[in-house]
C-alpha atoms as a PDB file:
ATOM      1  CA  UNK A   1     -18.454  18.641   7.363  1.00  0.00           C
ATOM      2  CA  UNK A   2     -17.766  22.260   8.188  1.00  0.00           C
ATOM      3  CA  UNK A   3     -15.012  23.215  10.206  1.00  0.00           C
ATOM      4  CA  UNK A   4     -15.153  26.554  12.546  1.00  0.00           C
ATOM      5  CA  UNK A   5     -12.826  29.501  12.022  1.00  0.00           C
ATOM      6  CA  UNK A   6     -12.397  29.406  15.432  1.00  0.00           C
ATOM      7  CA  UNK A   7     -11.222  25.677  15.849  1.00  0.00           C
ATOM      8  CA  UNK A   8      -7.870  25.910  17.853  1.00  0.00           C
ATOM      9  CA  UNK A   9      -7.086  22.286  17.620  1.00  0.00           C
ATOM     10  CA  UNK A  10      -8.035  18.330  16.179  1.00  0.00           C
ATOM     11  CA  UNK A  11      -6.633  15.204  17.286  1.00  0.00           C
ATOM     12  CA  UNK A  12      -7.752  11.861  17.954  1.00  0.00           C
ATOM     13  CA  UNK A  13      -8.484  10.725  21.517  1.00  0.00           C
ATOM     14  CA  UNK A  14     -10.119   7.878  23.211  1.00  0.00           C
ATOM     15  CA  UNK A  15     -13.363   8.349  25.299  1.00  0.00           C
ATOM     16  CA  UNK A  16     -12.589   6.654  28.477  1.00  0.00           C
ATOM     17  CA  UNK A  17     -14.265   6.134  31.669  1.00  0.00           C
ATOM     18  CA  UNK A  18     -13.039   7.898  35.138  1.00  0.00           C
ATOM     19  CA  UNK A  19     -15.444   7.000  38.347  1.00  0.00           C
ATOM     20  CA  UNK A  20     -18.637   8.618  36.709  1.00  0.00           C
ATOM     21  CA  UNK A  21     -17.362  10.586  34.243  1.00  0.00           C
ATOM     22  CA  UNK A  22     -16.216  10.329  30.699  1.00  0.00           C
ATOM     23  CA  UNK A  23     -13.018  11.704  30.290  1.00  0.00           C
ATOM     24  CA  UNK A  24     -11.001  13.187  26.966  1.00  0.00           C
ATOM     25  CA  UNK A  25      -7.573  13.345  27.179  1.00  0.00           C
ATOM     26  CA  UNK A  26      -5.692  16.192  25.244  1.00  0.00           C
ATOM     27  CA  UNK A  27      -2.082  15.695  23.958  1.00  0.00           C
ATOM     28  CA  UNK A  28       0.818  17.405  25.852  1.00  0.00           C
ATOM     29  CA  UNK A  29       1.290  18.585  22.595  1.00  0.00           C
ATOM     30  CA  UNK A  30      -1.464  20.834  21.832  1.00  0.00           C
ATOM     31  CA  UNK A  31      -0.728  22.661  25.777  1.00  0.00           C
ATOM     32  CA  UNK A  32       2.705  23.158  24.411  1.00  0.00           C
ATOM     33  CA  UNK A  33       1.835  24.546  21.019  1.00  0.00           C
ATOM     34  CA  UNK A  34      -0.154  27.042  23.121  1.00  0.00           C
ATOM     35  CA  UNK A  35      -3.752  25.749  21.162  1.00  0.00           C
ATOM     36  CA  UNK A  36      -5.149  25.439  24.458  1.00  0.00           C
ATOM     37  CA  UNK A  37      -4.691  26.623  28.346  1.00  0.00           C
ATOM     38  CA  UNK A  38      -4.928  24.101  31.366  1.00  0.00           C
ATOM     39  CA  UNK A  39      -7.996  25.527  33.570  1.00  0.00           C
ATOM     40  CA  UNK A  40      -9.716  27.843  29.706  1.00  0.00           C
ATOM     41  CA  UNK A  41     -12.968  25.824  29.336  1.00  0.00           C
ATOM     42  CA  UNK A  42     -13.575  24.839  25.713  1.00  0.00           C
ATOM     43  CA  UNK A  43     -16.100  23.835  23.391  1.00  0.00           C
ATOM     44  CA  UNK A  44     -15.703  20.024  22.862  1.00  0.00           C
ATOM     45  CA  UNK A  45     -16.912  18.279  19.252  1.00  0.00           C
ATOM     46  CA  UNK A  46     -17.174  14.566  19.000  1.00  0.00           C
ATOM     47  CA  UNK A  47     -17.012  13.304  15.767  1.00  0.00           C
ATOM     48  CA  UNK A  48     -17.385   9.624  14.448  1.00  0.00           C
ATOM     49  CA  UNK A  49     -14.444   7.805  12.950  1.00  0.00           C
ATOM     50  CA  UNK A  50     -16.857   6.175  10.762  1.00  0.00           C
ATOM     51  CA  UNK A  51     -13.883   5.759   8.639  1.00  0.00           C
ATOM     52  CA  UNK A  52     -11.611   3.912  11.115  1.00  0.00           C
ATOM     53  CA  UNK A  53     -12.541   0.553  10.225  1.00  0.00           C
ATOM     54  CA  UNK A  54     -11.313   0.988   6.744  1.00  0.00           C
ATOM     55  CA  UNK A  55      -7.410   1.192   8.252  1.00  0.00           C
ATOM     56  CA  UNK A  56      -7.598  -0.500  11.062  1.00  0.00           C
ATOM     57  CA  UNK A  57      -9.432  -0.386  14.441  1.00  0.00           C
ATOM     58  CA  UNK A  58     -10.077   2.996  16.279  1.00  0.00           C
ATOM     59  CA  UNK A  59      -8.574   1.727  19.198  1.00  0.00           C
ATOM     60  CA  UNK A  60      -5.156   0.188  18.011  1.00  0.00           C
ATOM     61  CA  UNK A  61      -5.081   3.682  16.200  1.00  0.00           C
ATOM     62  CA  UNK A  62      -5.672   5.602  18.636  1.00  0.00           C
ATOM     63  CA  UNK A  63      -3.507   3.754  21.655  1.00  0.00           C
ATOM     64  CA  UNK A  64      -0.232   3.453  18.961  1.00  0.00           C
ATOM     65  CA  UNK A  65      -0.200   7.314  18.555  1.00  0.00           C
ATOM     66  CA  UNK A  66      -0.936   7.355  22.894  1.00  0.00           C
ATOM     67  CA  UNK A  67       2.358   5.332  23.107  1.00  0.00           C
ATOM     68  CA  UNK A  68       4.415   7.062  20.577  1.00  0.00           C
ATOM     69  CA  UNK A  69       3.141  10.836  22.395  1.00  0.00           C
ATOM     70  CA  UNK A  70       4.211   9.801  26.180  1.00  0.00           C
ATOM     71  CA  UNK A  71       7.491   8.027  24.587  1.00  0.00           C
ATOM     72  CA  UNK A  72       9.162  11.116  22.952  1.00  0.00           C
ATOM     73  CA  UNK A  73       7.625  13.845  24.398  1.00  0.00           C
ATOM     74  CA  UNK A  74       4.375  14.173  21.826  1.00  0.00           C
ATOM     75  CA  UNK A  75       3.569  13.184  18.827  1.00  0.00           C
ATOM     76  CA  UNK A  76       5.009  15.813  15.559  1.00  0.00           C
ATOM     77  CA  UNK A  77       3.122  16.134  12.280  1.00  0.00           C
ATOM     78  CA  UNK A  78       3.610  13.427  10.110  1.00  0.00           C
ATOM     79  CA  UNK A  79       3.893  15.868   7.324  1.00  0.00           C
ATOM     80  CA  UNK A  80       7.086  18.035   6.724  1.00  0.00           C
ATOM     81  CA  UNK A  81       7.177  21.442   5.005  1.00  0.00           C
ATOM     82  CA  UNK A  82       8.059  20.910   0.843  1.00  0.00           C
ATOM     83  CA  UNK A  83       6.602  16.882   0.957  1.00  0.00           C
ATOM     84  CA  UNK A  84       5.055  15.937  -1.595  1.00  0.00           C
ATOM     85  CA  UNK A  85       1.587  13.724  -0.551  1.00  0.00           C
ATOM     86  CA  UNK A  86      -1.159  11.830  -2.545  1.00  0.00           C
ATOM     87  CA  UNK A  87      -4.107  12.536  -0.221  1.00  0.00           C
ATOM     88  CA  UNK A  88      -8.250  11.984  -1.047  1.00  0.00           C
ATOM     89  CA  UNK A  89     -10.347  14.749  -0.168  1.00  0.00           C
ATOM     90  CA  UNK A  90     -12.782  13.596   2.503  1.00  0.00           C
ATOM     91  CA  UNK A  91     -14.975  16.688   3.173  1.00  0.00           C
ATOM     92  CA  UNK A  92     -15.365  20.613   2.299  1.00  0.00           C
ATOM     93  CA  UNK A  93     -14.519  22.515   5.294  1.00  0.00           C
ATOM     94  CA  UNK A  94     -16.730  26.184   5.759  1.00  0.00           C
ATOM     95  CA  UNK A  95     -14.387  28.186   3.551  1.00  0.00           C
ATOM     96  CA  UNK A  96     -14.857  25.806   0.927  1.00  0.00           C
ATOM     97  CA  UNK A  97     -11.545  24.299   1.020  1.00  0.00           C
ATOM     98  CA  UNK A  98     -11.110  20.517   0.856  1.00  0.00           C
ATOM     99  CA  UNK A  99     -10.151  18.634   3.874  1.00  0.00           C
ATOM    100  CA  UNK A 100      -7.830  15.396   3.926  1.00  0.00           C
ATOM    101  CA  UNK A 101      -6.854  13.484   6.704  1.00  0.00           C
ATOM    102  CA  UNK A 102      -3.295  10.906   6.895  1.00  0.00           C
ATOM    103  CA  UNK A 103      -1.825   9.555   9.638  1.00  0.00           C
ATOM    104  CA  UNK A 104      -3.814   9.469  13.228  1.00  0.00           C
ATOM    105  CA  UNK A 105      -5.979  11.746  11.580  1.00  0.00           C
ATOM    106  CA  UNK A 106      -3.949  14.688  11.051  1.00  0.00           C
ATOM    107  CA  UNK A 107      -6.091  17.185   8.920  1.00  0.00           C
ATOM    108  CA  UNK A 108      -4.250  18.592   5.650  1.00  0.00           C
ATOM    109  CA  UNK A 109      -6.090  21.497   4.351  1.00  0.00           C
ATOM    110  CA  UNK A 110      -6.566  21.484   0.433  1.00  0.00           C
ATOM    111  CA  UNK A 111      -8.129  24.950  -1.660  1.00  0.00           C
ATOM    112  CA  UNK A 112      -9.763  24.642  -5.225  1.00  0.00           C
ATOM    113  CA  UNK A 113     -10.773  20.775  -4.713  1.00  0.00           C
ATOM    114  CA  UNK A 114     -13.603  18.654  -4.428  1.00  0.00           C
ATOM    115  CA  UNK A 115     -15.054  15.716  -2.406  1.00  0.00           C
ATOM    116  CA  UNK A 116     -13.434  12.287  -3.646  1.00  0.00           C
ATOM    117  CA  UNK A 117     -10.588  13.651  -5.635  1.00  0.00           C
ATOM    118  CA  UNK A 118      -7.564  12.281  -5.329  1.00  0.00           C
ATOM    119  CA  UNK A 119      -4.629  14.819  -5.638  1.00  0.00           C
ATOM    120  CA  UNK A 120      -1.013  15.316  -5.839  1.00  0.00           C
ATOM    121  CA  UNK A 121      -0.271  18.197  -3.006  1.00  0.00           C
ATOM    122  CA  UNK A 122       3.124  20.049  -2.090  1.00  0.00           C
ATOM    123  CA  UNK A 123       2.262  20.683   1.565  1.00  0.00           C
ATOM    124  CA  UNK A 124       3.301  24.134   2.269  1.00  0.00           C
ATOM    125  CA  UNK A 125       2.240  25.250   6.127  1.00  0.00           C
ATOM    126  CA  UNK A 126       2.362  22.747   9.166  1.00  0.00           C
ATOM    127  CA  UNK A 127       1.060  23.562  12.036  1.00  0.00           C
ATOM    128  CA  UNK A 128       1.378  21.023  15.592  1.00  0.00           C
ATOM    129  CA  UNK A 129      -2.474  20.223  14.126  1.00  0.00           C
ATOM    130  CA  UNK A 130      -3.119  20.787  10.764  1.00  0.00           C
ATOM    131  CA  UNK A 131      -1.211  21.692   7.661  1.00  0.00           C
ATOM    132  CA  UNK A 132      -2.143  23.062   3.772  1.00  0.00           C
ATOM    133  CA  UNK A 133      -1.078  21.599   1.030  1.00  0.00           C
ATOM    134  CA  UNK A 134      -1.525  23.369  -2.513  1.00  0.00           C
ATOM    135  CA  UNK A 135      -2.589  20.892  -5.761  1.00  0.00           C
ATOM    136  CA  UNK A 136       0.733  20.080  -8.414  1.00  0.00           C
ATOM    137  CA  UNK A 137      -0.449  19.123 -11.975  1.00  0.00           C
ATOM    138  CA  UNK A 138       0.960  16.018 -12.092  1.00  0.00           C
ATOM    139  CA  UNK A 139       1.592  17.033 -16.189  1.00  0.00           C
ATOM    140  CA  UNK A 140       3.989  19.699 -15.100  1.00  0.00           C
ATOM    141  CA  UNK A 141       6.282  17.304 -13.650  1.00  0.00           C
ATOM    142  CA  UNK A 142       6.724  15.369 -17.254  1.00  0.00           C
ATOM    143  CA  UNK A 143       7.459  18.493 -18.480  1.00  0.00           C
END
């Protein structure tokens, strides 16, 4: 999957059904980060969450994290800056950087890896929607 230089935010978000319209909701979050501007008009990608079924439902995913925003005021990154994270590498994004995804989908951005690894990552950025995370030998640390 490639992913746009000029992507300004991900999150997960039900499709839901308003009179005749479908409707997208975007976390409070991602206005107050400044990603996005009420009354801007965006490009909008849908992707399949294929992968959903594997941890549990879309849905029970997807309505948790809905509680948890409106209940403290938005959801935060589940990563912090300095963590240290096992994460497998799901896709290659367009600058050829690996792309893994933990809780409610948050994206963790990976350089020098491929598809279906499994690595040991010191996550060193986080942004309200995405953070990088650089590989640690896991031999240095026996060192």
């Amino acid at each position: 999957m490639e992913i746009s230089d000029q992507l300004l935010c991900l999150f997960n978000a039900e499709v839901t059904v308003s009179d005749d319209e479908y409707v997208v909701r975007i976390p409070t979050s991602e206005i107050e980060a400044g990603s996005v501007d009420p009354g801007e008009i965006y490009r909008v990608a849908l992707i399949d969450r294929e992968d959903a079924g594997a941890t549990g439902s879309s849905s029970s995913s997807t309505g948790s994290g809905g509680a948890s925003a409106s209940a403290s005021g938005g959801p935060q990154p589940p990563v912090e800056e300095g963590e240290i994270r096992y994460v497998e590498i799901e896709d290659i994004g367009k600058q050829g950087d690996g792309i893994a995804r933990v809780e409610r989908g948050y994206v963790i951005i990976v350089p020098g890896v491929e598809v279906g690894e499994r690595v040991k990552v010191e996550i060193t950025q986080v942004k309200s929607n995405f953070a990088v995370g650089e590989t640690i030998d896991d031999d240095a640390d026996e060192e």
